[in-house]
N, C-alpha and C. Protein backbone atom coordinates (compact mmCIF):
# COMPACT_ATOMS: atom_id res chain seq x y z
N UNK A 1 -32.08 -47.20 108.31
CA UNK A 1 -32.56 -47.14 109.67
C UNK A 1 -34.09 -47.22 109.63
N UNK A 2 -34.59 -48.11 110.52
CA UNK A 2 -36.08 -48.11 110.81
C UNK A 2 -36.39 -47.53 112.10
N UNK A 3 -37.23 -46.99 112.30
CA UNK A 3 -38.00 -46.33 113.13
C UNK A 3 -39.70 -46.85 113.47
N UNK A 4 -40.07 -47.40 114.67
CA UNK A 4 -41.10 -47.45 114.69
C UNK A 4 -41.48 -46.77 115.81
N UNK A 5 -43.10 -46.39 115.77
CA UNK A 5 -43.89 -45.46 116.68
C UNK A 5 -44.97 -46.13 116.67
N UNK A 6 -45.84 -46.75 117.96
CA UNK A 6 -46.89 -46.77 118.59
C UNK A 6 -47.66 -46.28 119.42
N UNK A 7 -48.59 -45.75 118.59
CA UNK A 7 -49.05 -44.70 119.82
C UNK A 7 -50.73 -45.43 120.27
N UNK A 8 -50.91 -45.24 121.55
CA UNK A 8 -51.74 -46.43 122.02
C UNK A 8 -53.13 -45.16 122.44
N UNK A 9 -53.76 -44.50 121.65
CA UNK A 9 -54.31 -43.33 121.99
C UNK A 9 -56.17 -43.83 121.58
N UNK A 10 -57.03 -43.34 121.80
CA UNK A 10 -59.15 -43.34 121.32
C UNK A 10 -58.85 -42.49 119.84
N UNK A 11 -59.92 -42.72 119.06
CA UNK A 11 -59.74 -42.10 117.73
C UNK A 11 -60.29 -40.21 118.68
N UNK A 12 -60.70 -40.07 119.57
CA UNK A 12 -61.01 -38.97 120.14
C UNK A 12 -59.70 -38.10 119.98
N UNK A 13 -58.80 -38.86 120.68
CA UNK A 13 -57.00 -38.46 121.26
C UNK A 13 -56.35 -38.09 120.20
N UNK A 14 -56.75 -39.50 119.07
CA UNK A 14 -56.08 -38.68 117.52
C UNK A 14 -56.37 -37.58 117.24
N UNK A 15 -57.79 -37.16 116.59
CA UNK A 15 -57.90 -36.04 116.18
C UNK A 15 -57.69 -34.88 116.92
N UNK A 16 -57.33 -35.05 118.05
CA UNK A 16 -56.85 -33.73 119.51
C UNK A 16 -55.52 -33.79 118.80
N UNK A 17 -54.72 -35.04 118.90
CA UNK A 17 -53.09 -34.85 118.47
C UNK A 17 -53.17 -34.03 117.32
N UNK A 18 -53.70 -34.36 116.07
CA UNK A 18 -53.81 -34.01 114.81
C UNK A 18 -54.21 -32.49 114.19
N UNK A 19 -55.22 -32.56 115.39
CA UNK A 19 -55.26 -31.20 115.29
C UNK A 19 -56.72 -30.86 114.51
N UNK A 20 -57.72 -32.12 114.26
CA UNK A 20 -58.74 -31.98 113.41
C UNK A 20 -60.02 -31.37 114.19
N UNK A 21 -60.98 -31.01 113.48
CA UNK A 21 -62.33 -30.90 113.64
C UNK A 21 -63.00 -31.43 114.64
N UNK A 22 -63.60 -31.21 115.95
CA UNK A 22 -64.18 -32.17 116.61
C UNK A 22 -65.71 -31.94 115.75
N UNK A 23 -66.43 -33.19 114.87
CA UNK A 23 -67.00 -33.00 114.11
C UNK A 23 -68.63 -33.67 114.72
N UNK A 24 -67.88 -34.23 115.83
CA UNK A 24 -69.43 -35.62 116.13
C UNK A 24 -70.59 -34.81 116.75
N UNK A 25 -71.00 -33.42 116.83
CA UNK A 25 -71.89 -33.01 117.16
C UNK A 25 -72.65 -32.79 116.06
N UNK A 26 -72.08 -32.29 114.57
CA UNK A 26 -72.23 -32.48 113.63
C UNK A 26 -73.18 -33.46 112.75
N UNK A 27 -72.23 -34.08 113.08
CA UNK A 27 -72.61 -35.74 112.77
C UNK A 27 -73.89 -36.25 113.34
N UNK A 28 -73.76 -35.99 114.39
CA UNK A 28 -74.68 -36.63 115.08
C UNK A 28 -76.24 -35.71 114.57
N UNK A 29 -76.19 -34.48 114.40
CA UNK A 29 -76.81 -33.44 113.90
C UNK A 29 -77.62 -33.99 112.56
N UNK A 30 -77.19 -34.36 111.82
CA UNK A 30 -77.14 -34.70 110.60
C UNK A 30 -78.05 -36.06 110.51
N UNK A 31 -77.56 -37.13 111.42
CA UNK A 31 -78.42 -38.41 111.27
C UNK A 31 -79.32 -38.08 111.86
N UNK A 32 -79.65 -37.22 112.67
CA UNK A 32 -80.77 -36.83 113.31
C UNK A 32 -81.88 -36.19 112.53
N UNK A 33 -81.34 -35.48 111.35
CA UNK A 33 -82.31 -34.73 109.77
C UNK A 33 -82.70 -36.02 109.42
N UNK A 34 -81.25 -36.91 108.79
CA UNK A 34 -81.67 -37.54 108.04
C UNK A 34 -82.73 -39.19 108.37
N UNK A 35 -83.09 -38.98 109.82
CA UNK A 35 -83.75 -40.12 110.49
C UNK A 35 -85.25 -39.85 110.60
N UNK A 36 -85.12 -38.31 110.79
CA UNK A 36 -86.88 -37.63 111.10
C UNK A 36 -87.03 -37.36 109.60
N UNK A 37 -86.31 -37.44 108.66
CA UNK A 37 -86.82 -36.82 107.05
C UNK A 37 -87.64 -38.11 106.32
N UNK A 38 -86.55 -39.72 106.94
CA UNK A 38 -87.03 -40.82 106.77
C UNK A 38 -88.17 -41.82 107.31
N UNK A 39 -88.53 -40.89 108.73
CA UNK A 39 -89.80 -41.10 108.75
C UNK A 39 -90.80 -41.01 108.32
N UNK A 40 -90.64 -39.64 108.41
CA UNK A 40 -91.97 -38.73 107.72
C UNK A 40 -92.16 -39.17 106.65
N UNK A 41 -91.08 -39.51 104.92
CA UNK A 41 -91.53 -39.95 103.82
C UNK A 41 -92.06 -41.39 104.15
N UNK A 42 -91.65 -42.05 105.19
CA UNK A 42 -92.38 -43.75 105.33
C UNK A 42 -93.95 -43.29 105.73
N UNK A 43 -93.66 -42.31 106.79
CA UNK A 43 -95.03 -42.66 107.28
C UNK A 43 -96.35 -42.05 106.43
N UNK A 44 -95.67 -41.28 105.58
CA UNK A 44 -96.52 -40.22 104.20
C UNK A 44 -96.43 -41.15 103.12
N UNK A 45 -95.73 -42.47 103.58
CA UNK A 45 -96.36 -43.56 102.27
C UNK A 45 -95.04 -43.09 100.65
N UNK A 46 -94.25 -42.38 101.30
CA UNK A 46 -93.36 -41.84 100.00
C UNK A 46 -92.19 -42.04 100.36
N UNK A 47 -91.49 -43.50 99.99
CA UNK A 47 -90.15 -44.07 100.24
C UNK A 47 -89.47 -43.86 98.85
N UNK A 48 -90.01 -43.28 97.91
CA UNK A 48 -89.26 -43.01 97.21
C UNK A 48 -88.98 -41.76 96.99
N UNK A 49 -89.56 -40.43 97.87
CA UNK A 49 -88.99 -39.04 98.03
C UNK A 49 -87.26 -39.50 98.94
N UNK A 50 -87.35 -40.26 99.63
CA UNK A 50 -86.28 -40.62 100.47
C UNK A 50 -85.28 -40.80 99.95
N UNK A 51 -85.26 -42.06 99.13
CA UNK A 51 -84.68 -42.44 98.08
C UNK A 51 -84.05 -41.92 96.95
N UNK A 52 -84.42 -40.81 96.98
CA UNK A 52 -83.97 -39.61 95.81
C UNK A 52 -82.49 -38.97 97.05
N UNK A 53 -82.59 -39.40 97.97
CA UNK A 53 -81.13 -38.38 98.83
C UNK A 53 -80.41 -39.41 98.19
N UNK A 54 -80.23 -40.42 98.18
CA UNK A 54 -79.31 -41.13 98.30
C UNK A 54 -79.18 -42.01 96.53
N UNK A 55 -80.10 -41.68 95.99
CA UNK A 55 -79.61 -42.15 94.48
C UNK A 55 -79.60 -41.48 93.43
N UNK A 56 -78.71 -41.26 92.41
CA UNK A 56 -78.39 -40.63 91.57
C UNK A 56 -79.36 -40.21 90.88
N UNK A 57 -79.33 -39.01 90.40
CA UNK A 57 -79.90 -38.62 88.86
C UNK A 57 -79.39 -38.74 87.83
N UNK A 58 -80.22 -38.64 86.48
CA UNK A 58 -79.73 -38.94 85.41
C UNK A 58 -78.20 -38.17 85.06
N UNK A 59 -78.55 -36.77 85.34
CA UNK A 59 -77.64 -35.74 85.20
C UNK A 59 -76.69 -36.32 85.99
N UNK A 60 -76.46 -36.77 87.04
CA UNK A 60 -75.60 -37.32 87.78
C UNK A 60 -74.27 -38.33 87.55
N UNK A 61 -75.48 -39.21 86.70
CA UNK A 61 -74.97 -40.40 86.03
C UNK A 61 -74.60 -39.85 85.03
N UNK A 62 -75.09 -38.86 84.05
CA UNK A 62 -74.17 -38.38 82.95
C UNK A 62 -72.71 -37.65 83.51
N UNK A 63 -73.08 -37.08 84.48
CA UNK A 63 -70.88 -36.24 85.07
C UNK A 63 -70.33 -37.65 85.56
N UNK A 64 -70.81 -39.02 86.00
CA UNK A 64 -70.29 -39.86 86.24
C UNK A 64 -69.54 -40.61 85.10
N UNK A 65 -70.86 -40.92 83.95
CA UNK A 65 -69.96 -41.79 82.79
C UNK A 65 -68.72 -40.85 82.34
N UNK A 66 -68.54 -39.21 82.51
CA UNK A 66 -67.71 -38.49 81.47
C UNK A 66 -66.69 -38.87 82.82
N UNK A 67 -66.54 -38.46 84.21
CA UNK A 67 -65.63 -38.93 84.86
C UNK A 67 -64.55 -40.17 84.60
N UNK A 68 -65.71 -40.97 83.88
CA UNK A 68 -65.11 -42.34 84.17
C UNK A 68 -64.50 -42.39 82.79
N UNK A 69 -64.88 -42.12 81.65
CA UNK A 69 -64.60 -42.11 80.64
C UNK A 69 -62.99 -40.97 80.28
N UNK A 70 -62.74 -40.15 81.31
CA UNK A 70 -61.79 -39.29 81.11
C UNK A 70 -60.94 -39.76 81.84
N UNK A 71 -60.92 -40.86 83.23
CA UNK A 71 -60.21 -41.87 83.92
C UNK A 71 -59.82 -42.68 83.08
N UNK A 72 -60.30 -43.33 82.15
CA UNK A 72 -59.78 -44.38 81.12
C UNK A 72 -58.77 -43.98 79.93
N UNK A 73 -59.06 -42.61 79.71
CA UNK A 73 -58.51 -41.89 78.55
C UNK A 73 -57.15 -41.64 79.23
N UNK A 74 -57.11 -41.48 80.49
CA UNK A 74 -55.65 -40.79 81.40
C UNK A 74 -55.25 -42.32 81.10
N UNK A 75 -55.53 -43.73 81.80
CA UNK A 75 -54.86 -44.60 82.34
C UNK A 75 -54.49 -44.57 80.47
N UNK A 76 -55.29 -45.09 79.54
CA UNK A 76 -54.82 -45.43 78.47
C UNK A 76 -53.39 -44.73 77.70
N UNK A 77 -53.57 -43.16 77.90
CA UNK A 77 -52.82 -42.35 77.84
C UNK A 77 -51.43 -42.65 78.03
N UNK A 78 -52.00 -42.76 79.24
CA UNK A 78 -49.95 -43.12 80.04
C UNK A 78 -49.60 -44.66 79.95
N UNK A 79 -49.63 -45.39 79.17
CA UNK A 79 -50.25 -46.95 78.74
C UNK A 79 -48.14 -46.84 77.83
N UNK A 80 -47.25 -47.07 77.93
CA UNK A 80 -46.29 -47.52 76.98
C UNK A 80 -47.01 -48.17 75.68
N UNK A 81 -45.91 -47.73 74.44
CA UNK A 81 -46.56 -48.53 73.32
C UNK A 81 -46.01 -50.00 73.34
N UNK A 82 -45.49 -50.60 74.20
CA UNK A 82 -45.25 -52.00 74.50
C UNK A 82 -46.35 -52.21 75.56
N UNK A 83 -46.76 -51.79 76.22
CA UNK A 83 -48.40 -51.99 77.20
C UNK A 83 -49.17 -52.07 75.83
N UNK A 84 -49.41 -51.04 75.33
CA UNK A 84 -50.55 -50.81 73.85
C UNK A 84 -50.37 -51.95 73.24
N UNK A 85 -48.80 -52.69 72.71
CA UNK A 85 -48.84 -54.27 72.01
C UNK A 85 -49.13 -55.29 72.66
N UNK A 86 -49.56 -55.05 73.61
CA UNK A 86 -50.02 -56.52 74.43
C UNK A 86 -51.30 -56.66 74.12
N UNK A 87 -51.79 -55.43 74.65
CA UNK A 87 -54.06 -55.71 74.27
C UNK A 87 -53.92 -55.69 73.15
């Protein structure tokens, strides 16, 4: 048996149905830091204090490679030794 449901609702209506967070004051809160923080470093001539929110550190990039490196170890892991005779 199939069953289908359309519900013709604003992403507002969803999260009322759902039961979530009304979050956009929040939100809106937030681009508002992060718009006056991005001035001020442009207009202080320091686009790269800015630039530090949004790009990694080294340390960063080091919990990233071990992430990724412990992602490969799982997929390889669960790999059949007829998967393993193919590579």
């Amino acid at each position: 048996m199939k069953v289908t449901i359309d519900l013709d609702a604003t992403p507002q209506e969803m999260r009322v149905l759902l039961g979530l967070p009304d979050v956009e004051s929040l939100q809106q809160e937030m681009v508002e830091k992060i718009r006056a923080k991005m001035l001020a470093d442009i207009e202080a001539g320091k686009p790269a204090e800015f630039m530090r929110l949004f790009m990694p550190t080294p340390d960063q990039f080091k919990s990233l490679e071990s992430m990724q490196s412990a992602f490969w170890d799982a997929v390889s892991g669960a790999m059949s030794p007829a998967d393993k005779e193919k590579d």
